[in-house]
C-alpha atoms as a PDB file:
ATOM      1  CA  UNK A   1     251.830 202.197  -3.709  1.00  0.00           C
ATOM      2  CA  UNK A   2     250.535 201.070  -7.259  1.00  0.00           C
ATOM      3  CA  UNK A   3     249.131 197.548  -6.695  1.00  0.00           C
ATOM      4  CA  UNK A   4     251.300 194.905  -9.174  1.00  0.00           C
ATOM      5  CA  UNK A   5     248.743 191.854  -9.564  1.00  0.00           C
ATOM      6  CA  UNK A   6     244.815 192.586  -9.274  1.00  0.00           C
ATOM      7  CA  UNK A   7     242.087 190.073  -9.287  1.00  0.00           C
ATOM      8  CA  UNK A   8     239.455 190.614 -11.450  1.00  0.00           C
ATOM      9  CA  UNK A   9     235.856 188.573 -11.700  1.00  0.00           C
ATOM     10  CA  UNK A  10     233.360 189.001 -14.149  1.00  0.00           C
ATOM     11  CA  UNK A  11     229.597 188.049 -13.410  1.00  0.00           C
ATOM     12  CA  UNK A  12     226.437 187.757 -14.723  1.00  0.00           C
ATOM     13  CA  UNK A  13     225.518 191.631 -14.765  1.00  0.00           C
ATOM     14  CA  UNK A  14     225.247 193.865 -17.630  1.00  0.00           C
ATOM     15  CA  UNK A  15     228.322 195.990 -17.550  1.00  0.00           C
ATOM     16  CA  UNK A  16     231.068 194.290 -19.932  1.00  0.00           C
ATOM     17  CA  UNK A  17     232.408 197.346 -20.977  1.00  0.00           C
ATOM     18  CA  UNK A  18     233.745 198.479 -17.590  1.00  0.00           C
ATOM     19  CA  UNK A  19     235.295 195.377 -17.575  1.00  0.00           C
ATOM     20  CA  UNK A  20     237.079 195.436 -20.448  1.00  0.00           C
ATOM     21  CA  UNK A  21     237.980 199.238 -19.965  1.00  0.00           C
ATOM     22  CA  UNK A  22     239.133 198.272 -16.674  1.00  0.00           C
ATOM     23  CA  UNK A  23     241.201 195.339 -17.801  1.00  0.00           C
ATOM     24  CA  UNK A  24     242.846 197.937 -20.784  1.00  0.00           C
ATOM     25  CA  UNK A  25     243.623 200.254 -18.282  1.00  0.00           C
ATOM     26  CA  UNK A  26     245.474 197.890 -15.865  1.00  0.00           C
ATOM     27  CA  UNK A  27     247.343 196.161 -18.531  1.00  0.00           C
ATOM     28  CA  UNK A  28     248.534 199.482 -19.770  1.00  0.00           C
ATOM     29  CA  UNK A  29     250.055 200.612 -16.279  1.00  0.00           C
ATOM     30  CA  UNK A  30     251.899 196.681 -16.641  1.00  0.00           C
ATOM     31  CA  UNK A  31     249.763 195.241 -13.634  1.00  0.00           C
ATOM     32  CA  UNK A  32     248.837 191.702 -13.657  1.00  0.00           C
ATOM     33  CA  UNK A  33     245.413 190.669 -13.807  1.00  0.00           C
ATOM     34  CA  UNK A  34     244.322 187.473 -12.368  1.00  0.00           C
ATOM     35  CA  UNK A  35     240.740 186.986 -14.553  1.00  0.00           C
ATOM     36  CA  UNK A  36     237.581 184.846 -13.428  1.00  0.00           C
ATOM     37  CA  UNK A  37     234.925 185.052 -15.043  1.00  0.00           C
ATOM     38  CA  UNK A  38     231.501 183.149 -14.767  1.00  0.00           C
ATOM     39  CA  UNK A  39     229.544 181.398 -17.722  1.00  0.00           C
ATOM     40  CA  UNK A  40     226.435 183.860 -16.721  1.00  0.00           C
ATOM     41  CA  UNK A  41     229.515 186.731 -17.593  1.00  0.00           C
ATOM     42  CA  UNK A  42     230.975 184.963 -20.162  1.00  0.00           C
ATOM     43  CA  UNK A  43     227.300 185.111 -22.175  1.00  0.00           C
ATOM     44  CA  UNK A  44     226.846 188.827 -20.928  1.00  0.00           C
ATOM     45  CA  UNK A  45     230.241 189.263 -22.576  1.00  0.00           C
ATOM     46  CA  UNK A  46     228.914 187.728 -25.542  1.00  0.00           C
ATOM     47  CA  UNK A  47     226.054 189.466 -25.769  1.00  0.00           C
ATOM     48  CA  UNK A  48     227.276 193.136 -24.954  1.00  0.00           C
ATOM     49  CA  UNK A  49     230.760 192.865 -26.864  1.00  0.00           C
ATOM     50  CA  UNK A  50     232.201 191.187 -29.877  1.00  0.00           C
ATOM     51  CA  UNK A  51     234.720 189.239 -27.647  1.00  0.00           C
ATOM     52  CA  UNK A  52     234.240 185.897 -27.449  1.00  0.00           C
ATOM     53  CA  UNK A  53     235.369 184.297 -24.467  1.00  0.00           C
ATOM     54  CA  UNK A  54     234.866 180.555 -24.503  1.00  0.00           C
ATOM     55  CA  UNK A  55     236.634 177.841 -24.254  1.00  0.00           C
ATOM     56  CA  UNK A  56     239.253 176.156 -21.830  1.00  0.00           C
ATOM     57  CA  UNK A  57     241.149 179.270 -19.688  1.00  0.00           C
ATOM     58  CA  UNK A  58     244.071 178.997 -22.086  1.00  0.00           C
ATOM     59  CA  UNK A  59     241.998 179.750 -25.371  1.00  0.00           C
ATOM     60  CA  UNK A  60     240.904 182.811 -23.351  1.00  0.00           C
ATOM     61  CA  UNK A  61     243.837 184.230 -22.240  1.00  0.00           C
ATOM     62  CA  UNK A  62     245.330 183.966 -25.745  1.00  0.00           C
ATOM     63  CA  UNK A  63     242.013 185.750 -27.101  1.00  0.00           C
ATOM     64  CA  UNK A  64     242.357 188.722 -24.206  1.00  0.00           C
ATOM     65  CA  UNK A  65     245.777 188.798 -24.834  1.00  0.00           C
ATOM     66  CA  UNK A  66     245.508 189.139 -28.363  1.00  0.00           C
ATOM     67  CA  UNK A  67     242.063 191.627 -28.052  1.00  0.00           C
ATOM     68  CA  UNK A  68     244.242 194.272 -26.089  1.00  0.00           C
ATOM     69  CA  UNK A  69     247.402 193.615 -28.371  1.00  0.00           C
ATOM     70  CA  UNK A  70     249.049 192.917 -24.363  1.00  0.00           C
ATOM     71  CA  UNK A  71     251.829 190.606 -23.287  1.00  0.00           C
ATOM     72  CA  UNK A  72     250.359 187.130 -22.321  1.00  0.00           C
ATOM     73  CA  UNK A  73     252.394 186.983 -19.218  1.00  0.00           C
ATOM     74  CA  UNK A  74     250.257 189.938 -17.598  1.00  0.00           C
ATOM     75  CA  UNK A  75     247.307 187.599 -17.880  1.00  0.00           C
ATOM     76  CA  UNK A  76     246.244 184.324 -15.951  1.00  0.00           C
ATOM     77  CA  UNK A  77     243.059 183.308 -17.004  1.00  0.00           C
ATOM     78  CA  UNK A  78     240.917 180.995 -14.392  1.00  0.00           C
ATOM     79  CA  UNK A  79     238.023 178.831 -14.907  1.00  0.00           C
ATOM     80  CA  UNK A  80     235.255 179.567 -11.366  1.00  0.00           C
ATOM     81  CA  UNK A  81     236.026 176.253 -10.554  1.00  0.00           C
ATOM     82  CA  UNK A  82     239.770 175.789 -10.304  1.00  0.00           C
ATOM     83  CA  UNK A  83     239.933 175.753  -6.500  1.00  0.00           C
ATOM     84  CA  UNK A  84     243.976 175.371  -7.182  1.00  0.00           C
ATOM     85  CA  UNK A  85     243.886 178.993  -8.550  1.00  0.00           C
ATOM     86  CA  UNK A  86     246.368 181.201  -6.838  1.00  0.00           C
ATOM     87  CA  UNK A  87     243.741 183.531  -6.154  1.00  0.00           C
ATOM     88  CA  UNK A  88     242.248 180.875  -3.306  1.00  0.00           C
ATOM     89  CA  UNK A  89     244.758 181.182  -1.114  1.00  0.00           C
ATOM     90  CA  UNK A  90     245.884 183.563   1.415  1.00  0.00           C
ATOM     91  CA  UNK A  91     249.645 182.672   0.923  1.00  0.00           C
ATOM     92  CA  UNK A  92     249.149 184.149  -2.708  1.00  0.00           C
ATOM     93  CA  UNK A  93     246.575 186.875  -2.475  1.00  0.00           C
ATOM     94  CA  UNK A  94     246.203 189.745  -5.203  1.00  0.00           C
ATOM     95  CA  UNK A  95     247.094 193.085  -4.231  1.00  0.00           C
ATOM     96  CA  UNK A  96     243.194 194.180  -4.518  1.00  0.00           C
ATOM     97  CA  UNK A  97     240.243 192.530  -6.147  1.00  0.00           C
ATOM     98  CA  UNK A  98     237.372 194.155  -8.167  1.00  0.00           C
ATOM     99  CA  UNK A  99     234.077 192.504  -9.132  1.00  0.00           C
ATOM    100  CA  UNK A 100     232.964 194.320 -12.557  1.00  0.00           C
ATOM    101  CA  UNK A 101     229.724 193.969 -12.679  1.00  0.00           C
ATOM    102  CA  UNK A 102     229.117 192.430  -9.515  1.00  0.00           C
ATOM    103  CA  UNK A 103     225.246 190.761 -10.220  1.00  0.00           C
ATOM    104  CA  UNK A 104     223.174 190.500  -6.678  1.00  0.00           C
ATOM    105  CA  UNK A 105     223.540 186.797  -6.512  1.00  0.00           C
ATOM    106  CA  UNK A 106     227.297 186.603  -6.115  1.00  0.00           C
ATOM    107  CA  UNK A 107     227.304 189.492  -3.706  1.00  0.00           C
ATOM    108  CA  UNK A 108     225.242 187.626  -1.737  1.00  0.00           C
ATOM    109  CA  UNK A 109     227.366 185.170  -1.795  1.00  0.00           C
ATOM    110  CA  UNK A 110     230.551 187.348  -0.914  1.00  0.00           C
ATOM    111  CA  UNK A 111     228.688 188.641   1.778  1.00  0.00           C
ATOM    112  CA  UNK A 112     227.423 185.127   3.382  1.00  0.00           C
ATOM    113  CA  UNK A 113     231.437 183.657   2.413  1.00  0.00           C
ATOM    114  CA  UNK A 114     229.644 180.618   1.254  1.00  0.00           C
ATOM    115  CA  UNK A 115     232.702 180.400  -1.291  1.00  0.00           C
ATOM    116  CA  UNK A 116     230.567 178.254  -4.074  1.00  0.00           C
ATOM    117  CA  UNK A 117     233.067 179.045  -6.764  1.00  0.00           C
ATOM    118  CA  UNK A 118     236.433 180.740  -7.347  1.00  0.00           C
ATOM    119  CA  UNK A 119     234.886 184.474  -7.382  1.00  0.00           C
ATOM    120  CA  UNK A 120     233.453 184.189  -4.292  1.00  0.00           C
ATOM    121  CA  UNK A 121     236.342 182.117  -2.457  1.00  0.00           C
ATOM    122  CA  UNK A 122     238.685 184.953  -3.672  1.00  0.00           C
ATOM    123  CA  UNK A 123     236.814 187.429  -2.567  1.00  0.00           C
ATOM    124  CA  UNK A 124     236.514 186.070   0.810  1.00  0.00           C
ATOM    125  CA  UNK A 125     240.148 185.392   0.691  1.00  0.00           C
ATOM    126  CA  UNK A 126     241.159 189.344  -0.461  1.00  0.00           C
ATOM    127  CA  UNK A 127     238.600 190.167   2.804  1.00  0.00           C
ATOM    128  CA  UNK A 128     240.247 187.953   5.139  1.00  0.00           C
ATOM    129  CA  UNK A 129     243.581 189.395   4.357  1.00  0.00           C
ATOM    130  CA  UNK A 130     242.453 192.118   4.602  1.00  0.00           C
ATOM    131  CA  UNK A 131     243.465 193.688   1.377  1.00  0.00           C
ATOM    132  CA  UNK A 132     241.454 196.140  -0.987  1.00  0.00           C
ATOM    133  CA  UNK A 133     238.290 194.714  -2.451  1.00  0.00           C
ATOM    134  CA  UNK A 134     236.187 197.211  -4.942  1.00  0.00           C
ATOM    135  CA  UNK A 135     232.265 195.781  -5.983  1.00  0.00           C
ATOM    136  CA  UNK A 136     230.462 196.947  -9.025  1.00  0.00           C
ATOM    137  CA  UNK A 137     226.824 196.249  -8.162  1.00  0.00           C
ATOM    138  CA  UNK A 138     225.213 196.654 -11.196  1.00  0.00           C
ATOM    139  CA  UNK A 139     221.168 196.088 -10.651  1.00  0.00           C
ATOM    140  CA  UNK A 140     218.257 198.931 -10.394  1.00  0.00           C
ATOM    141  CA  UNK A 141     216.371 199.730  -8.232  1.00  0.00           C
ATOM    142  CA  UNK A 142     217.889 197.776  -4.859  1.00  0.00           C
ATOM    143  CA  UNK A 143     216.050 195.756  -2.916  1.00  0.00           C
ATOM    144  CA  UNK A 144     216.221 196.304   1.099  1.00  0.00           C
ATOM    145  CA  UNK A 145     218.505 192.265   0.579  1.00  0.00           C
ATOM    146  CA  UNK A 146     220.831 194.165  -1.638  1.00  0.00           C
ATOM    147  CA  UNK A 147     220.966 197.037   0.449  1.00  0.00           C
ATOM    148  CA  UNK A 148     221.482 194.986   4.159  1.00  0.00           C
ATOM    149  CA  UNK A 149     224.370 192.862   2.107  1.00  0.00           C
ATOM    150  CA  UNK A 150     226.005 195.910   0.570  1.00  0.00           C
ATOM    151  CA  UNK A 151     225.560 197.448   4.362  1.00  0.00           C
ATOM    152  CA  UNK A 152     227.252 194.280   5.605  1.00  0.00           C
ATOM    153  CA  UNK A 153     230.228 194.068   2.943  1.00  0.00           C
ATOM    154  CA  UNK A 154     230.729 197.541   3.817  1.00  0.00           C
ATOM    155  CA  UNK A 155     231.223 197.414   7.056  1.00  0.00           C
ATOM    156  CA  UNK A 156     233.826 194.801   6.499  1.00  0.00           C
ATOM    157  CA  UNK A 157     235.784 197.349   4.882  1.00  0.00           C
ATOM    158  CA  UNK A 158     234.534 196.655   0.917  1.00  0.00           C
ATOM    159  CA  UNK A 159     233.989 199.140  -1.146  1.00  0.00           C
ATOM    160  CA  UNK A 160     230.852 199.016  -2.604  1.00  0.00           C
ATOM    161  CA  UNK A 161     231.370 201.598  -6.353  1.00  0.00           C
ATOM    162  CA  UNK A 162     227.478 201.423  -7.819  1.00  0.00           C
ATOM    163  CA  UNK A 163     228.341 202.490 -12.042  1.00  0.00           C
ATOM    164  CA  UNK A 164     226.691 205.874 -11.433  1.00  0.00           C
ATOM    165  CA  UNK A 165     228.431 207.933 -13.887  1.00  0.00           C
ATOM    166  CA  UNK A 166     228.729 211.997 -13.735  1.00  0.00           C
ATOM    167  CA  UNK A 167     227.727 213.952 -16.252  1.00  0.00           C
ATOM    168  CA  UNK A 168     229.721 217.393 -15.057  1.00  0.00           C
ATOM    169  CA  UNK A 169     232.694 216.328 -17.172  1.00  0.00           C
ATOM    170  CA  UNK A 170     230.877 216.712 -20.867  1.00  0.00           C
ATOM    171  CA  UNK A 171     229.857 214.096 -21.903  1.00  0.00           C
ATOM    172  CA  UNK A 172     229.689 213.068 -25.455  1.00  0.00           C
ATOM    173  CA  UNK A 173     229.633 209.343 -25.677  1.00  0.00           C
ATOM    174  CA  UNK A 174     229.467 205.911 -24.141  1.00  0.00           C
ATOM    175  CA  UNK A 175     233.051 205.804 -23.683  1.00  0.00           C
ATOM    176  CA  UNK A 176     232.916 208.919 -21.423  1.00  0.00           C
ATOM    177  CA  UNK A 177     230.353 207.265 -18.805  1.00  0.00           C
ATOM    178  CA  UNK A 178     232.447 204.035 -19.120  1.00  0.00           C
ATOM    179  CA  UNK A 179     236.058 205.608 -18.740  1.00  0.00           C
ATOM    180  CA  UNK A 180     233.962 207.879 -15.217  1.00  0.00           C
ATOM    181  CA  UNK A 181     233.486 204.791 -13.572  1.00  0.00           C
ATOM    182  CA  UNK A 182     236.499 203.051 -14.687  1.00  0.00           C
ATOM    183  CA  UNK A 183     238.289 206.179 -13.079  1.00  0.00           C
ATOM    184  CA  UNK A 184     236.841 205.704  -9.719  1.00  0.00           C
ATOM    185  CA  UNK A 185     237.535 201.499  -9.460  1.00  0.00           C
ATOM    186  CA  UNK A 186     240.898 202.889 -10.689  1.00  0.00           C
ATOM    187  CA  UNK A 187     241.383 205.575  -7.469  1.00  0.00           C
ATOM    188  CA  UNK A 188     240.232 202.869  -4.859  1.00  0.00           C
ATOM    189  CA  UNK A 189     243.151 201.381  -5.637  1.00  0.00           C
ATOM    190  CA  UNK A 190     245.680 203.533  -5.801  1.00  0.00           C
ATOM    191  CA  UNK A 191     246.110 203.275  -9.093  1.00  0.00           C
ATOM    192  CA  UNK A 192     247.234 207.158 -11.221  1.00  0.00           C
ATOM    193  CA  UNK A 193     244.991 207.773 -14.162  1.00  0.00           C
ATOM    194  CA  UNK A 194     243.863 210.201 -16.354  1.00  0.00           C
ATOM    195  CA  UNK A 195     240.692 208.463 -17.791  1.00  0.00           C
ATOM    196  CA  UNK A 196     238.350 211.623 -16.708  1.00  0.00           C
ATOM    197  CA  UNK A 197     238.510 215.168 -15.551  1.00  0.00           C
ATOM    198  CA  UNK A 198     238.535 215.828 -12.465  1.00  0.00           C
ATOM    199  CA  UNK A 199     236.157 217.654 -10.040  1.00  0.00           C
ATOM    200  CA  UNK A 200     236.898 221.777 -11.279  1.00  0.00           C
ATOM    201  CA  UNK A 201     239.415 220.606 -14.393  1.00  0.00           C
END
């Protein structure tokens, strides 16, 4: 069943274009996306896009809203502090949540459910309810920490989705690599798409 409202957190990782693919492609299929992002993500936005997302939550829903030409109402914007957020509480949990990136630090923090911001309390929130949850770890190489937390988180039932693009599909730019990954976070949760060929296409 096609999820209707995702979660979806931004950290401090290099990565912004699958997050901005990602957030394209959900707006497209009309699902609702509940967005937190961190100030380290908000300057790795900065830095690895020409969105600018600063600002009070408001500002930056009207700026997302506007950058994907999308209807404002299929966007709630959330500052990592607003503990009243609906995605805090179990009564209104998300469908699924995806970190993209997911930096080291935070899923660290996922994995102890120390809950020091938003991100992480929804996070522990979509694990608790036991709902879908889909990390983008985006750090090379791993350290035997990331690996025992990823271990962890994954026996919990997260699904851990490193961005390790294929290459049997042609590739022929950027966007290909991008729209690979994009296509996996996008079949963890049961979400159609037709971003990349498939396995024999």
């Amino acid at each position: 069943m096609t999820p209707e409202v995702i979660t979806l957190a931004m950290t401090g990782a290099s990565g912004a274009a699958y997050t901005l693919r990602l957030f394209e492609t959900l707006l497209r299929q009309n699902i609702q996306v509940q967005f937190i992002t961190s100030q380290p993500g908000q300057i790795v936005l900065g830095m690895e896009t020409e969105l600018d997302l600063t600002g009070s939550p408001q500002k930056m829903r009207q700026r997302l809203a506007g950058h994907f030409d999308a209807d404002p109402k299929l966007i709630e914007v959330y500052s990592k502090d607003q503990w009243t957020a609906a995605p805090a509480s179990g009564s209104s949990v998300a469908d699924a949540m995806v970190v993209c990136p997911c930096s080291m630090g935070s899923l660290a923090s996922i994995a102890l459910g120390s809950s020091e911001n938003l991100i992480h309390r929804a996070a522990d929130v979509v694990i608790k309810e036991r709902k879908t949850l889909v990390l983008v770890p985006r750090e090379t190489p791993f350290s035997s920490i990331h690996l025992e937390n990823m271990l962890k988180l994954s026996r919990l039932g997260v699904i851990i989705l490193p961005p390790n693009p294929g290459f049997y599909h042609g590739v022929s730019s950027v966007s290909d690599l991008v729209d690979f990954i994009v296509a996996r976070i996008l079949d963890q949760l049961d979400i159609d798409n037709d971003l990349s060929p498939r396995w024999g296409e």
